[in-house]
N, C-alpha and C. Protein backbone atom coordinates (compact mmCIF):
# COMPACT_ATOMS: atom_id res chain seq x y z
N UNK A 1 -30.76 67.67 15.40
CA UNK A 1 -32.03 68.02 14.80
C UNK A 1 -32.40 66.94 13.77
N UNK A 2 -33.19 66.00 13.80
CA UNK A 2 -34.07 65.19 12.91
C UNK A 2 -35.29 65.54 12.14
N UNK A 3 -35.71 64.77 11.56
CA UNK A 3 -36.65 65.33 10.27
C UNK A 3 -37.79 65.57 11.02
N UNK A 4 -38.26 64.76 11.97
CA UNK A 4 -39.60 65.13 12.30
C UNK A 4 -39.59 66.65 13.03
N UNK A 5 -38.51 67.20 13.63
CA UNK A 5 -38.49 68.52 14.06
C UNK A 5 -38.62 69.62 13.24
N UNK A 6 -38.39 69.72 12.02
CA UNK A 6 -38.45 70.64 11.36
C UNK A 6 -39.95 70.72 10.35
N UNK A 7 -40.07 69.19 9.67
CA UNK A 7 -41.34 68.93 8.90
C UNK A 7 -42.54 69.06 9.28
N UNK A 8 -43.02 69.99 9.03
CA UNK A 8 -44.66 70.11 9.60
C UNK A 8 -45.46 68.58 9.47
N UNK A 9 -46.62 68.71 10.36
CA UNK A 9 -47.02 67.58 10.56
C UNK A 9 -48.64 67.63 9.85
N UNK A 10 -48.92 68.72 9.78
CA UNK A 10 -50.20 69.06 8.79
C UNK A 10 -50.28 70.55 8.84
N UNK A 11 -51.34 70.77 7.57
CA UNK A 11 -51.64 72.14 7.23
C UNK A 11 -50.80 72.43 5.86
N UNK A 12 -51.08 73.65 5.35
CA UNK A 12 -50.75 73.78 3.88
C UNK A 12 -49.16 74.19 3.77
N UNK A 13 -48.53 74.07 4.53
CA UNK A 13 -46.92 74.22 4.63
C UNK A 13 -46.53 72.76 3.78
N UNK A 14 -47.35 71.86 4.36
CA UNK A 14 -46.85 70.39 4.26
C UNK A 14 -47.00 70.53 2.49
N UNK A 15 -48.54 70.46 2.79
CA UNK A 15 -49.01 70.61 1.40
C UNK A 15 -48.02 71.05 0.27
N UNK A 16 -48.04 72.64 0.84
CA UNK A 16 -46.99 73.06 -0.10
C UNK A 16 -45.64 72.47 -0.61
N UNK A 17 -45.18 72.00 0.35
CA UNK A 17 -43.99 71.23 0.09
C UNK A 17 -43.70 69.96 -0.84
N UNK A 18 -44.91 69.86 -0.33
CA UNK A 18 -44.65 68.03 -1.31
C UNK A 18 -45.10 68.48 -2.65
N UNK A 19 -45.92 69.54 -2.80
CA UNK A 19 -46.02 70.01 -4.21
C UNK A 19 -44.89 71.23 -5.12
N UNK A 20 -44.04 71.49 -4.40
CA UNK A 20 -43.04 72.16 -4.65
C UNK A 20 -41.95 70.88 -5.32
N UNK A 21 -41.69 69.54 -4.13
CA UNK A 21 -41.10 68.80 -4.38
C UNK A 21 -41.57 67.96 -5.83
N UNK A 22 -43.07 68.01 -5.60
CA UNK A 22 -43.53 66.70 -7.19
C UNK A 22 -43.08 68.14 -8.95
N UNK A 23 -43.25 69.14 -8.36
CA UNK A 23 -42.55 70.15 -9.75
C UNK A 23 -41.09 69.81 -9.74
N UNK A 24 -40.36 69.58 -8.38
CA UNK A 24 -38.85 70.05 -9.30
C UNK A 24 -38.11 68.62 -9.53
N UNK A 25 -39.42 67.53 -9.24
CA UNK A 25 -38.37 66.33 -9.42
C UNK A 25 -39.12 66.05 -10.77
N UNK A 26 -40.49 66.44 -11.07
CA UNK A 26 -40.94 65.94 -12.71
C UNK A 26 -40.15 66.93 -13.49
N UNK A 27 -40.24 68.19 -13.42
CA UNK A 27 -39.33 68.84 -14.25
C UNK A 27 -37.49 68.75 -14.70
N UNK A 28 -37.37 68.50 -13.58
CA UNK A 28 -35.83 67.45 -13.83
C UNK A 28 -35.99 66.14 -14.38
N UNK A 29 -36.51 65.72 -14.38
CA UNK A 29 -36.98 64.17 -14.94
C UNK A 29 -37.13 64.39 -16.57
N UNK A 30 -38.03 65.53 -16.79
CA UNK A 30 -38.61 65.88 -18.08
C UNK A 30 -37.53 66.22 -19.00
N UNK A 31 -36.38 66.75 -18.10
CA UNK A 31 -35.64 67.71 -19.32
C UNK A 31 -34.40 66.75 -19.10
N UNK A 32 -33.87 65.67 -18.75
CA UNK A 32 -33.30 64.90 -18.41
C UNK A 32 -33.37 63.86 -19.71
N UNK A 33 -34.86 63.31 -19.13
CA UNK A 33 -35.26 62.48 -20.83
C UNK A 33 -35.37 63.60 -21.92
N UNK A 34 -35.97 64.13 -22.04
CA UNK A 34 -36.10 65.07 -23.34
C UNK A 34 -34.14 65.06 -24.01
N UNK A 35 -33.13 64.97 -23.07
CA UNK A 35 -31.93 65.54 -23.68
C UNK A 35 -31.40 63.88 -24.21
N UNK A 36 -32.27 62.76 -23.96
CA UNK A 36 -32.26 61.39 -24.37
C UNK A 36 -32.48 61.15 -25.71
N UNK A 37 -33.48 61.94 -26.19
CA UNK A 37 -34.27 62.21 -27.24
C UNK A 37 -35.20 61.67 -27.12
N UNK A 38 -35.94 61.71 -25.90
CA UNK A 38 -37.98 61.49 -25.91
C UNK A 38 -38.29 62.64 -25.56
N UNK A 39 -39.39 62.63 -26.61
CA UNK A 39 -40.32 63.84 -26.43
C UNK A 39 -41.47 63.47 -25.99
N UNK A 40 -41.89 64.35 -25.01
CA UNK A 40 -43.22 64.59 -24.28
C UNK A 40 -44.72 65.15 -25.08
N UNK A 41 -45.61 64.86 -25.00
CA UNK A 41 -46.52 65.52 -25.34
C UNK A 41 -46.87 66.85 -24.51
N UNK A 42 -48.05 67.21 -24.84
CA UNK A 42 -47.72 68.93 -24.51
C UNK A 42 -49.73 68.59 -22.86
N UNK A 43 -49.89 67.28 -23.07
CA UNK A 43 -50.46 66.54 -21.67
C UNK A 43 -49.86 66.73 -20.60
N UNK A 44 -48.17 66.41 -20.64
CA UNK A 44 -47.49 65.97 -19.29
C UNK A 44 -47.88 66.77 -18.21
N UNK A 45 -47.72 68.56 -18.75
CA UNK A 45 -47.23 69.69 -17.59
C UNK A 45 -49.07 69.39 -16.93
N UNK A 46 -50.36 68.73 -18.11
CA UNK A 46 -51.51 68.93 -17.31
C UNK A 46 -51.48 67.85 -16.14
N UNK A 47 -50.54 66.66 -16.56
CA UNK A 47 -51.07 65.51 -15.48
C UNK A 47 -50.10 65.95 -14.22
N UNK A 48 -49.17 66.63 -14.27
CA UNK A 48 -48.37 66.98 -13.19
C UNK A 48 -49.18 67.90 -12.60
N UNK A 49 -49.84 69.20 -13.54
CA UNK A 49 -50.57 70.15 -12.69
C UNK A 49 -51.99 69.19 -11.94
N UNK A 50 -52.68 68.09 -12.48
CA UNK A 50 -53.40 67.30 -11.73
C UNK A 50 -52.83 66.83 -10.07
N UNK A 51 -51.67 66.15 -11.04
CA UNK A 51 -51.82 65.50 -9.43
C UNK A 51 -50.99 66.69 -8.06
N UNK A 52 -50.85 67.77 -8.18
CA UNK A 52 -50.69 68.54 -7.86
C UNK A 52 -51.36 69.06 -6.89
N UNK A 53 -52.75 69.70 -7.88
CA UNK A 53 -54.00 69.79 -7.17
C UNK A 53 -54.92 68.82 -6.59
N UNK A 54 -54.08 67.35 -7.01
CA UNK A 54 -54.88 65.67 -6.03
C UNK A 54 -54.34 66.18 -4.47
N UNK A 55 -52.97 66.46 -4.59
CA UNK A 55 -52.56 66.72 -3.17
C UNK A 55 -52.60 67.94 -2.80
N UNK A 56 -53.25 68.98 -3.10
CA UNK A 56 -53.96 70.41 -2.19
C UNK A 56 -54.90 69.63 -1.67
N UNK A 57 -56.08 68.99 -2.27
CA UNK A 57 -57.43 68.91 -2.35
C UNK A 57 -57.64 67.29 -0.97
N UNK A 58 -56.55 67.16 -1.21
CA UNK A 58 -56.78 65.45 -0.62
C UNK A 58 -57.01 65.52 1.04
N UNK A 59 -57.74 65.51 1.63
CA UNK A 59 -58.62 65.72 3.14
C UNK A 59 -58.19 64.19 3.31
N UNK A 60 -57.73 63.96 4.44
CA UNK A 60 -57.00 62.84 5.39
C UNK A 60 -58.34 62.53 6.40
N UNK A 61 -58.92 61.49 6.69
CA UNK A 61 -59.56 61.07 7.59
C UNK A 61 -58.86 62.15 8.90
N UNK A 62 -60.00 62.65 9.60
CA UNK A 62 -59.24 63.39 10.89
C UNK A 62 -59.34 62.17 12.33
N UNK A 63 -57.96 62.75 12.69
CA UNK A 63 -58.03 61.29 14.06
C UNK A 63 -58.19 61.85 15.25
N UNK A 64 -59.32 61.14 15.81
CA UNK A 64 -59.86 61.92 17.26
C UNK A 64 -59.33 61.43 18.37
N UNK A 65 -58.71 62.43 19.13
CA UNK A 65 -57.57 62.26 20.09
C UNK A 65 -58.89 61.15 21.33
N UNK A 66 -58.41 60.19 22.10
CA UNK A 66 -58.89 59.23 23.03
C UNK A 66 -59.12 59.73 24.10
């Protein structure tokens, strides 16, 4: 079994996923540095919730089968 068998190829599964994935790798990232001693402004969680909703919202040119 390879990746392309299991990974949806479009529709909001995908979607969902890659936005599941951009939360748990910024939030590990965040509290990772934070235990460095940098602190975040209280912006970050909005630009993560942005680009978040960049990738719900983001419509792909559709490709018309030949």
């Amino acid at each position: 079994m390879n990746k392309t068998e299991w990974w949806p190829k479009e529709g909001k599964l995908k979607k969902g996923l890659i936005i599941l994935g951009i939360i748990i790798v910024a939030s590990l990232l965040m509290t990772l540095i934070e235990e460095k001693g940098v602190t975040f402004t209280k912006r970050m969680p909005f630009i993560i919730a942005l680009s978040c909703l960049a990738v719900w919202f983001y419509q792909p040119a559709k490709k018309e089968k030949v």
